[in-house]
C-alpha atoms as a PDB file:
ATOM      1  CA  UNK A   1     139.372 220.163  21.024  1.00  0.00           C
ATOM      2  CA  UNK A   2     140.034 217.221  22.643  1.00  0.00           C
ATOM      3  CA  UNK A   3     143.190 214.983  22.309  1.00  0.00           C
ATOM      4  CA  UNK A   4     143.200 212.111  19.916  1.00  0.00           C
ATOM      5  CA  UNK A   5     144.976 209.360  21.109  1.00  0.00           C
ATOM      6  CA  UNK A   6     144.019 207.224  17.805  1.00  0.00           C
ATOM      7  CA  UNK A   7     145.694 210.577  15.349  1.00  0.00           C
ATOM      8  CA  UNK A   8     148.835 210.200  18.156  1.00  0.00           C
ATOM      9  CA  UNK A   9     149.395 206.514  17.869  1.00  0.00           C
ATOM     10  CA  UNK A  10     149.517 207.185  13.498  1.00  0.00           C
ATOM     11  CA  UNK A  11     152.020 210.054  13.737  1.00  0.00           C
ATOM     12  CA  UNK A  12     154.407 207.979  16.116  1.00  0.00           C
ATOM     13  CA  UNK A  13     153.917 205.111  13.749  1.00  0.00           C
ATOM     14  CA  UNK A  14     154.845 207.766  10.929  1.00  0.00           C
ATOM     15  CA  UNK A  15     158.023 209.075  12.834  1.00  0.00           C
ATOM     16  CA  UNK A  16     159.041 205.676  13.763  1.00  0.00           C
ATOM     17  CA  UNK A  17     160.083 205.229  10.658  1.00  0.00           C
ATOM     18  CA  UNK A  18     162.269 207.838  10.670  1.00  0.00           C
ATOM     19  CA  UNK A  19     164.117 207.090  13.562  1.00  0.00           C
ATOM     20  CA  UNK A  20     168.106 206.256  12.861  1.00  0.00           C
ATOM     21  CA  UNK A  21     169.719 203.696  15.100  1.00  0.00           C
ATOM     22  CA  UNK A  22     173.319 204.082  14.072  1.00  0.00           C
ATOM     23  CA  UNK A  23     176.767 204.738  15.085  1.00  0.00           C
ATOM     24  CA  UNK A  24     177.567 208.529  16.668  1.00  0.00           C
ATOM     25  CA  UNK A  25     178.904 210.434  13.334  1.00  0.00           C
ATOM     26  CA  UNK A  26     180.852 213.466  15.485  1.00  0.00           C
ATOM     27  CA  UNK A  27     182.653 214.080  18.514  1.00  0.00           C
ATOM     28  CA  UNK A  28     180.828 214.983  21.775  1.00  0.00           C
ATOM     29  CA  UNK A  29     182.035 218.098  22.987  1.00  0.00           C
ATOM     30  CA  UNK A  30     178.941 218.933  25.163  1.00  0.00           C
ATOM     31  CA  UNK A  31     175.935 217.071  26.025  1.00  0.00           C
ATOM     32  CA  UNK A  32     172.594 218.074  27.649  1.00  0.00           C
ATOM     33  CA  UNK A  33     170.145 216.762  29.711  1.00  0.00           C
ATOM     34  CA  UNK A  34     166.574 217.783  29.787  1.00  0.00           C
ATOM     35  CA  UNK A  35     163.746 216.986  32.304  1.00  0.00           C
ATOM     36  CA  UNK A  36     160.012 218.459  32.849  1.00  0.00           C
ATOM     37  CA  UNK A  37     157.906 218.336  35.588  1.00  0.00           C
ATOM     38  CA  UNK A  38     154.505 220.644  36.186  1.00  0.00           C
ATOM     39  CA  UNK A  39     153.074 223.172  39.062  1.00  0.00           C
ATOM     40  CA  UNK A  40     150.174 220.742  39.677  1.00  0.00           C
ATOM     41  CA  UNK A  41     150.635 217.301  38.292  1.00  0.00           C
ATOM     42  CA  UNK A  42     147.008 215.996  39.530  1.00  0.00           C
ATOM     43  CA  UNK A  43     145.957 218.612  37.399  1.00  0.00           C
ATOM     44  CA  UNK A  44     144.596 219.126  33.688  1.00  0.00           C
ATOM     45  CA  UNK A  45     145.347 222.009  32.152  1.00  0.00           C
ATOM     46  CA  UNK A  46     148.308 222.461  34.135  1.00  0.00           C
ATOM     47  CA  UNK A  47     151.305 224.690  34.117  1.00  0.00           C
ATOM     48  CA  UNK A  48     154.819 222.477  32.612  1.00  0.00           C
ATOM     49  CA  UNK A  49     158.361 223.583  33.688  1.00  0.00           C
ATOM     50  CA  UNK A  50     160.932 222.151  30.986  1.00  0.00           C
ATOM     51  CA  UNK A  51     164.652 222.313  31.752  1.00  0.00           C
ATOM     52  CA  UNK A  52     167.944 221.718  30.154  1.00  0.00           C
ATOM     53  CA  UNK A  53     171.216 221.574  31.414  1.00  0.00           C
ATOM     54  CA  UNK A  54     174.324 221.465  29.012  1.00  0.00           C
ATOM     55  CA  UNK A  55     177.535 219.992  30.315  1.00  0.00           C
ATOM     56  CA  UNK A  56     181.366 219.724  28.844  1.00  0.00           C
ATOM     57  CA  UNK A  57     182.050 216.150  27.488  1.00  0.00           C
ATOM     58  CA  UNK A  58     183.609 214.345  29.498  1.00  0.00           C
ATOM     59  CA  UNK A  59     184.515 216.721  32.459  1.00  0.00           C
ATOM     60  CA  UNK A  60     180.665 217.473  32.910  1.00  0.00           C
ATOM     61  CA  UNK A  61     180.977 220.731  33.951  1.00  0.00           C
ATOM     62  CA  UNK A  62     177.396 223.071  33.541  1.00  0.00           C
ATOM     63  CA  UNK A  63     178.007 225.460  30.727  1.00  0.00           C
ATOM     64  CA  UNK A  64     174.260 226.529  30.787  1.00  0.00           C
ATOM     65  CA  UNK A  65     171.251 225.849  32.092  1.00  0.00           C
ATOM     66  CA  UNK A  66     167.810 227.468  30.994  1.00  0.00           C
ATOM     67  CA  UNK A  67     163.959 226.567  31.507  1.00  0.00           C
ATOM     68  CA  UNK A  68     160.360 227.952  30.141  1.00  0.00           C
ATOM     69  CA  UNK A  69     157.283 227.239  30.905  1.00  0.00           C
ATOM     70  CA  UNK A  70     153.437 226.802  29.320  1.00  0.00           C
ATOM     71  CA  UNK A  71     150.392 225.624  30.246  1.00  0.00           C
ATOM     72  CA  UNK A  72     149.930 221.480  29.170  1.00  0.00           C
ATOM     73  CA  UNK A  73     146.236 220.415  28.270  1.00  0.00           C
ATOM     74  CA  UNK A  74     147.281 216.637  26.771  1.00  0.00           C
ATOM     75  CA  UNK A  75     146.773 214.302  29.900  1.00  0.00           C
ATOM     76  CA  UNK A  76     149.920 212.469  30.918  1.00  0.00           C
ATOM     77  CA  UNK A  77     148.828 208.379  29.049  1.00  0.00           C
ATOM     78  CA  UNK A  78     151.695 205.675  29.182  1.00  0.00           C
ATOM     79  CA  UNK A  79     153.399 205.295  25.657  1.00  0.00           C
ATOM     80  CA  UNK A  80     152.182 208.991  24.488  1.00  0.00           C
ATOM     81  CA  UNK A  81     154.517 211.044  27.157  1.00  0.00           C
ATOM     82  CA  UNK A  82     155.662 212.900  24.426  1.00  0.00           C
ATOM     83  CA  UNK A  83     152.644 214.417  23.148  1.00  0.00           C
ATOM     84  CA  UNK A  84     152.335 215.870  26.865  1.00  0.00           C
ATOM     85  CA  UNK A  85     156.029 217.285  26.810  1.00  0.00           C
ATOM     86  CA  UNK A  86     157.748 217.841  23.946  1.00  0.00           C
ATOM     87  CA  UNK A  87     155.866 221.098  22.941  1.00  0.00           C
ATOM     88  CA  UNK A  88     157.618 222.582  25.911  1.00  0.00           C
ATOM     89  CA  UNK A  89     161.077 221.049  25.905  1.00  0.00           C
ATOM     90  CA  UNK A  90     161.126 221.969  22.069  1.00  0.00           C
ATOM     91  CA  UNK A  91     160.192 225.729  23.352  1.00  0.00           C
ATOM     92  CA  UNK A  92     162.848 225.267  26.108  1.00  0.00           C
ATOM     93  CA  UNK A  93     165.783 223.749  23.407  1.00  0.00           C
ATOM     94  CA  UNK A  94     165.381 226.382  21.343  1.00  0.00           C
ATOM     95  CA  UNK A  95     166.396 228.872  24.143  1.00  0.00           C
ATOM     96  CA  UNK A  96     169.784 226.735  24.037  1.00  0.00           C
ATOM     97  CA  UNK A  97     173.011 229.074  23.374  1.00  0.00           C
ATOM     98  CA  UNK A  98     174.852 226.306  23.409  1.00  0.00           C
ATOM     99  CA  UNK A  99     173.434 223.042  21.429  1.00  0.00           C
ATOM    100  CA  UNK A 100     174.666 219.762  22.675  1.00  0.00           C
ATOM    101  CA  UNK A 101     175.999 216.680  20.702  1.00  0.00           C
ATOM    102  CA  UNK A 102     173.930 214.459  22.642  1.00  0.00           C
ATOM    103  CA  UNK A 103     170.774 214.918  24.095  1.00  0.00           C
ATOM    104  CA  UNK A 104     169.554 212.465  26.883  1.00  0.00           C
ATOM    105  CA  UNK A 105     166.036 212.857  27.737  1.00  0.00           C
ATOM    106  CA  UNK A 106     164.270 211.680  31.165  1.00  0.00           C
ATOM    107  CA  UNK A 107     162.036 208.725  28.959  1.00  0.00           C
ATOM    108  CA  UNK A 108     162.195 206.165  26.273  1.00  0.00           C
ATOM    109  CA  UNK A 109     163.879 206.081  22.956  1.00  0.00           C
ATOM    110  CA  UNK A 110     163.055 202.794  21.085  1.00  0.00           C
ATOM    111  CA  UNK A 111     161.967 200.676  24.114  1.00  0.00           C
ATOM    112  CA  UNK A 112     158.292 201.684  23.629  1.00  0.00           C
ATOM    113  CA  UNK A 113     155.743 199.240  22.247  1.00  0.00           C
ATOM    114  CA  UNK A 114     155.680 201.561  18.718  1.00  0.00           C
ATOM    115  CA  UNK A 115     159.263 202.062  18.863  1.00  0.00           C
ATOM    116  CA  UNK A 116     159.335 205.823  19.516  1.00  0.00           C
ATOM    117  CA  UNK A 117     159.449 207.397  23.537  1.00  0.00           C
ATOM    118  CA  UNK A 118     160.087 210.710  23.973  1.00  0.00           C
ATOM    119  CA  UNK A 119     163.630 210.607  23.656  1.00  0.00           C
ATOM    120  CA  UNK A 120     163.082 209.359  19.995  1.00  0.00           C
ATOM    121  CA  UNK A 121     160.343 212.116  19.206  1.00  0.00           C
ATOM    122  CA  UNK A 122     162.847 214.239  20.364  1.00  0.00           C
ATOM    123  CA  UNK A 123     165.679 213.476  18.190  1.00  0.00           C
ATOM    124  CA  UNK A 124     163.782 212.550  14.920  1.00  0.00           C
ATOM    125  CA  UNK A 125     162.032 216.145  15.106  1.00  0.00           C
ATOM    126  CA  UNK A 126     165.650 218.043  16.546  1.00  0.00           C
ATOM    127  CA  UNK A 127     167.342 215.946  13.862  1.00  0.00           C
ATOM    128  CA  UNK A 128     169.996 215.041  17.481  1.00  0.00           C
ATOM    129  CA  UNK A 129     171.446 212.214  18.451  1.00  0.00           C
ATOM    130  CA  UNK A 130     169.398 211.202  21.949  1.00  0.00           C
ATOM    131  CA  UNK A 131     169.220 208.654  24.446  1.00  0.00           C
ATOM    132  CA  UNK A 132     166.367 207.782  26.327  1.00  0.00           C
ATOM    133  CA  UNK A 133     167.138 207.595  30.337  1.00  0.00           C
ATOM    134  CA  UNK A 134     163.804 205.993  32.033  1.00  0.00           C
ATOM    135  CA  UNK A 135     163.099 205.255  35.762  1.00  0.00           C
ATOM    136  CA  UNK A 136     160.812 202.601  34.655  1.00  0.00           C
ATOM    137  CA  UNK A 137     160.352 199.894  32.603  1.00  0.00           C
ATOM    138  CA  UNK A 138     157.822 199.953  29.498  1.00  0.00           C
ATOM    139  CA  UNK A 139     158.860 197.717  26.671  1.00  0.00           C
ATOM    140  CA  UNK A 140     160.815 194.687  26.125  1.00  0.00           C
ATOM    141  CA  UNK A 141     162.146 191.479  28.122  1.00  0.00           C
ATOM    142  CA  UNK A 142     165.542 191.376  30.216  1.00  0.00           C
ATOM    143  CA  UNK A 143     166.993 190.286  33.553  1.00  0.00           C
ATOM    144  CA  UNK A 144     167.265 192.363  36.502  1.00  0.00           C
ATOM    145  CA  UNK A 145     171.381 193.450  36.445  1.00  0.00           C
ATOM    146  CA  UNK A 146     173.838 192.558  39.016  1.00  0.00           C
ATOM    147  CA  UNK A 147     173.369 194.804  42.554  1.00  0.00           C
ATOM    148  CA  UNK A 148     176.794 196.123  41.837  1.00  0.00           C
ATOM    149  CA  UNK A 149     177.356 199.804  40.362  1.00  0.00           C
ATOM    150  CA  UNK A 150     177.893 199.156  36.621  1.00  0.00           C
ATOM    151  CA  UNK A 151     176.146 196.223  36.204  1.00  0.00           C
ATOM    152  CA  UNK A 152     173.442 196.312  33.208  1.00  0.00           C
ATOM    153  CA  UNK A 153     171.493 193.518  31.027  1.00  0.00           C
ATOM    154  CA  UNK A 154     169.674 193.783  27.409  1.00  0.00           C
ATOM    155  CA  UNK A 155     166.503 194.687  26.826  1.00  0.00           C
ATOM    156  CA  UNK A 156     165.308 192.426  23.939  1.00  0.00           C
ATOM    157  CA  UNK A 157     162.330 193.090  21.668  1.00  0.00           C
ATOM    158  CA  UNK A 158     159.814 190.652  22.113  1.00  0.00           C
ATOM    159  CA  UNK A 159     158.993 190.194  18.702  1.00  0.00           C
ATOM    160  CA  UNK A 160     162.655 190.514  16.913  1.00  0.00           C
ATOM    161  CA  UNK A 161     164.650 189.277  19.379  1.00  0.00           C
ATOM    162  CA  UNK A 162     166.755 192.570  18.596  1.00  0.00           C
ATOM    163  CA  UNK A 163     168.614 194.483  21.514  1.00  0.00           C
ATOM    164  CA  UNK A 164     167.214 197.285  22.054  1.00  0.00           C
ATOM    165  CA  UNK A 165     168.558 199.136  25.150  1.00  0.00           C
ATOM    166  CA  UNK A 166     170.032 198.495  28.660  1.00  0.00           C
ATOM    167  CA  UNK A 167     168.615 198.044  32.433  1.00  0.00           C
ATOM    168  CA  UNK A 168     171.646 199.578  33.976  1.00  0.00           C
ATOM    169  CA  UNK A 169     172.493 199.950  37.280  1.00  0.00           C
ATOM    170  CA  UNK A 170     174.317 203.049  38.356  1.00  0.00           C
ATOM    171  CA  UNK A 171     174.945 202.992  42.036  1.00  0.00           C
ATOM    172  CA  UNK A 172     174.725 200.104  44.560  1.00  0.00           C
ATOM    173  CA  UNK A 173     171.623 198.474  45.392  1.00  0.00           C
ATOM    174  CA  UNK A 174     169.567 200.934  43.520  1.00  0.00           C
ATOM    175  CA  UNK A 175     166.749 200.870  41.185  1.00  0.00           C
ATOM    176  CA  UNK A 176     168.196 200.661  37.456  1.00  0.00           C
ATOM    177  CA  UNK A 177     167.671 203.357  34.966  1.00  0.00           C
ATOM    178  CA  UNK A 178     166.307 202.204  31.777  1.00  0.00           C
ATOM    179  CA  UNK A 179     168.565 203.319  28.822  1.00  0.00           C
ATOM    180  CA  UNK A 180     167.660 203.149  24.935  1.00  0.00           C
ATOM    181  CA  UNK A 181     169.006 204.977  22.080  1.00  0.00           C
ATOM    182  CA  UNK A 182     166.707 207.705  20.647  1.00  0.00           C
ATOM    183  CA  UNK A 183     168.003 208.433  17.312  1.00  0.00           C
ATOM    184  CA  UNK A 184     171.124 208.542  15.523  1.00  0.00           C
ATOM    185  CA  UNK A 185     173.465 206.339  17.993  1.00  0.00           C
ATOM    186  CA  UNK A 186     173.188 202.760  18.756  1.00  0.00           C
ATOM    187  CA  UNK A 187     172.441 200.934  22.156  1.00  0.00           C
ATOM    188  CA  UNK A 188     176.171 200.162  22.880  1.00  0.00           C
ATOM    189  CA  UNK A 189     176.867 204.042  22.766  1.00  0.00           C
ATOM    190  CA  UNK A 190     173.894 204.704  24.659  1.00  0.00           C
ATOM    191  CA  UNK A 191     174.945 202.537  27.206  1.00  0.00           C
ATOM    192  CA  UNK A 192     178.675 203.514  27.377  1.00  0.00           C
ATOM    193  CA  UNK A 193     177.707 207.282  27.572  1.00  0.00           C
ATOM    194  CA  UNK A 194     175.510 206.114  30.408  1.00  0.00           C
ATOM    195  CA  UNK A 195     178.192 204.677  32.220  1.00  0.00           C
ATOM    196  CA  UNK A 196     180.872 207.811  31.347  1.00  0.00           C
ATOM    197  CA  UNK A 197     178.592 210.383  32.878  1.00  0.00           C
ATOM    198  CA  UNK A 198     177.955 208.457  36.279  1.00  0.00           C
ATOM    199  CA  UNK A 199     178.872 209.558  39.434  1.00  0.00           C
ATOM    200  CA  UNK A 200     177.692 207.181  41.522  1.00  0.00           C
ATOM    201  CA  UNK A 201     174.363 208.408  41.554  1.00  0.00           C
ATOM    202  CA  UNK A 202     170.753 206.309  40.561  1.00  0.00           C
ATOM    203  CA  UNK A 203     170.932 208.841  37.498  1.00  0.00           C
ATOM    204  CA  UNK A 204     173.141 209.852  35.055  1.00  0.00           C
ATOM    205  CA  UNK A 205     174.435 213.758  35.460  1.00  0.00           C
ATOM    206  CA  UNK A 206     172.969 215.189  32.430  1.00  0.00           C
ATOM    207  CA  UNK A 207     169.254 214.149  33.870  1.00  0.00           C
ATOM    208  CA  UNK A 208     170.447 214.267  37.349  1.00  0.00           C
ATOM    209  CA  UNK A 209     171.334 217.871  36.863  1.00  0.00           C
ATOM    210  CA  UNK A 210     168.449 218.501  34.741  1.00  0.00           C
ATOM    211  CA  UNK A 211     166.396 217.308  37.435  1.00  0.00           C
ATOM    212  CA  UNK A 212     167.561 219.214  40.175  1.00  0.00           C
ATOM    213  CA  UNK A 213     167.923 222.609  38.651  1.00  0.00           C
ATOM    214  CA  UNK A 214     164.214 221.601  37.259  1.00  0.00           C
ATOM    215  CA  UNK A 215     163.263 221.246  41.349  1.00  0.00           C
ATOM    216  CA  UNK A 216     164.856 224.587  41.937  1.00  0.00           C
ATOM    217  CA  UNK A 217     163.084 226.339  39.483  1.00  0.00           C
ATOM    218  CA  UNK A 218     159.866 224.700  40.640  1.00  0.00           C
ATOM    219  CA  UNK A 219     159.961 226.126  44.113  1.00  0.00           C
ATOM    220  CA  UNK A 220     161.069 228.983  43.431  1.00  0.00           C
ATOM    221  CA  UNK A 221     158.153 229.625  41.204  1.00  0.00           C
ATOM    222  CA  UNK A 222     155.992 228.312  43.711  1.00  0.00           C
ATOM    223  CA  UNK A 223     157.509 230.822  46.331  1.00  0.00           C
ATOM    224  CA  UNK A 224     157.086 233.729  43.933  1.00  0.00           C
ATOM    225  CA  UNK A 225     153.257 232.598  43.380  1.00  0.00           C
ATOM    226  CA  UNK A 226     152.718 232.065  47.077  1.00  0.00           C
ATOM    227  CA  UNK A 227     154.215 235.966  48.080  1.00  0.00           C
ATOM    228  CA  UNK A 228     152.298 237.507  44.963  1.00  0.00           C
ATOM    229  CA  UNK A 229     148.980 239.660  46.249  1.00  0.00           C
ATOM    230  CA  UNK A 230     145.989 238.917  45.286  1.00  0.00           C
ATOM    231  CA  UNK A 231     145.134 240.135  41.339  1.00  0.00           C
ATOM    232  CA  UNK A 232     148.987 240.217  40.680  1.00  0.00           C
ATOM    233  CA  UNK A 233     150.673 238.017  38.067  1.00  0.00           C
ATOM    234  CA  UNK A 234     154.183 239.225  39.112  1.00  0.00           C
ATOM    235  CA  UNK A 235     155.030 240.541  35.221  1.00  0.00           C
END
């Protein structure tokens, strides 16, 4: 069956309107990080690696780290990344011993043209408080930020004039990260978590982590594939 973009854009429309942008109601103890990435990204089906990495709040030190993987048939469309990925980081979260307060996701929260990116998908369906971390811009109007580490602008909705996330730059000179709440926190907290879990890198340590132990999983599943014989699946 093939994938229905038209059903995709109704049921974020539906869970848009579900989506809570308020303050934090509870302490942060621990707070994850997810990220997903895929054996063969140029192809479709392919096989998705999801990752999270849970960290003490604020020492961010790792207090787990799991992954799964699955094979992904929806083909990767700009403003429906979820609908590619959060089948498998829902698998992957579930494998979670230890659940997190705060969940930031490598994508969107409400900084997408229908008001839900996958960080937002994320939390209305985990019922978590998330913030979207993007590399890239999507949706909304604001300035580039200051070259300095720190340094972030609004992003403003076109239409209401609302705020609705930060272009914030976390180390000198580089690219800014995109930040937005998700659900259940507001833009400020967004941002100010942001900023409390940098360490001078481009990303913030829950995705940065995320990311890397993502990359080390990768290759090592790629080594195991490349050493297997022929006719063996290595279970």
């Amino acid at each position: 069956m093939r994938f229905s973009f038209k059903k995709a854009k109704k049921a974020q429309e539906t869970l848009s309107s579900r989506v809570e942008i308020k303050p934090l109601n509870r302490n942060i103890r621990l707070i994850g990080g997810c990220d997903l990435t895929f054996l063969d990204p140029f192809k479709n089906p392919t096989t998705g690696i999801g990752a999270f990495v849970v960290l003490t709040y604020p020492e961010l030190e790792v207090v787990e780290k799991v992954y799964d993987t699955a094979e992904v048939k929806v083909p990767y469309v700009p403003g429906f990344l979820a609908f590619r990925e959060i089948p498998l980081l829902l698998k992957t979260f579930k494998k979670l011993k230890h659940k997190p307060d705060v969940v930031f996701v490598d994508g969107h929260g409400i900084t997408h043209p229908r008001g839900l990116g996958i960080a937002a998908h994320f939390g209305v369906i985990t019922d978590t408080p998330t913030v979207g971390c993007a590399k890239k811009p999507l949706f909304g109007k604001f300035k580039e930020p200051c070259p300095e580490p720190g340094c972030s602008e609004p992003i403003i909705h076109p239409e209401s004039g609302n705020i609705i996330g930060y272009a914030v730059r976390l180390r000198k000179n580089s690219k800014p990260v995109y930040v937005s709440p998700g659900n259940l926190i507001t833009s400020e907290k967004a941002l100010e978590l942001t900023l409390k879990t940098s360490r001078g890198f481009k990303l913030p340590e829950p995705t940065r982590l995320a990311h890397n132990y993502l990359q080390t999983v990768r290759k090592g599943i790629i080594h195991r594939k490349f050493k297997e014989p022929e006719g063996k699946n290595g279970s």
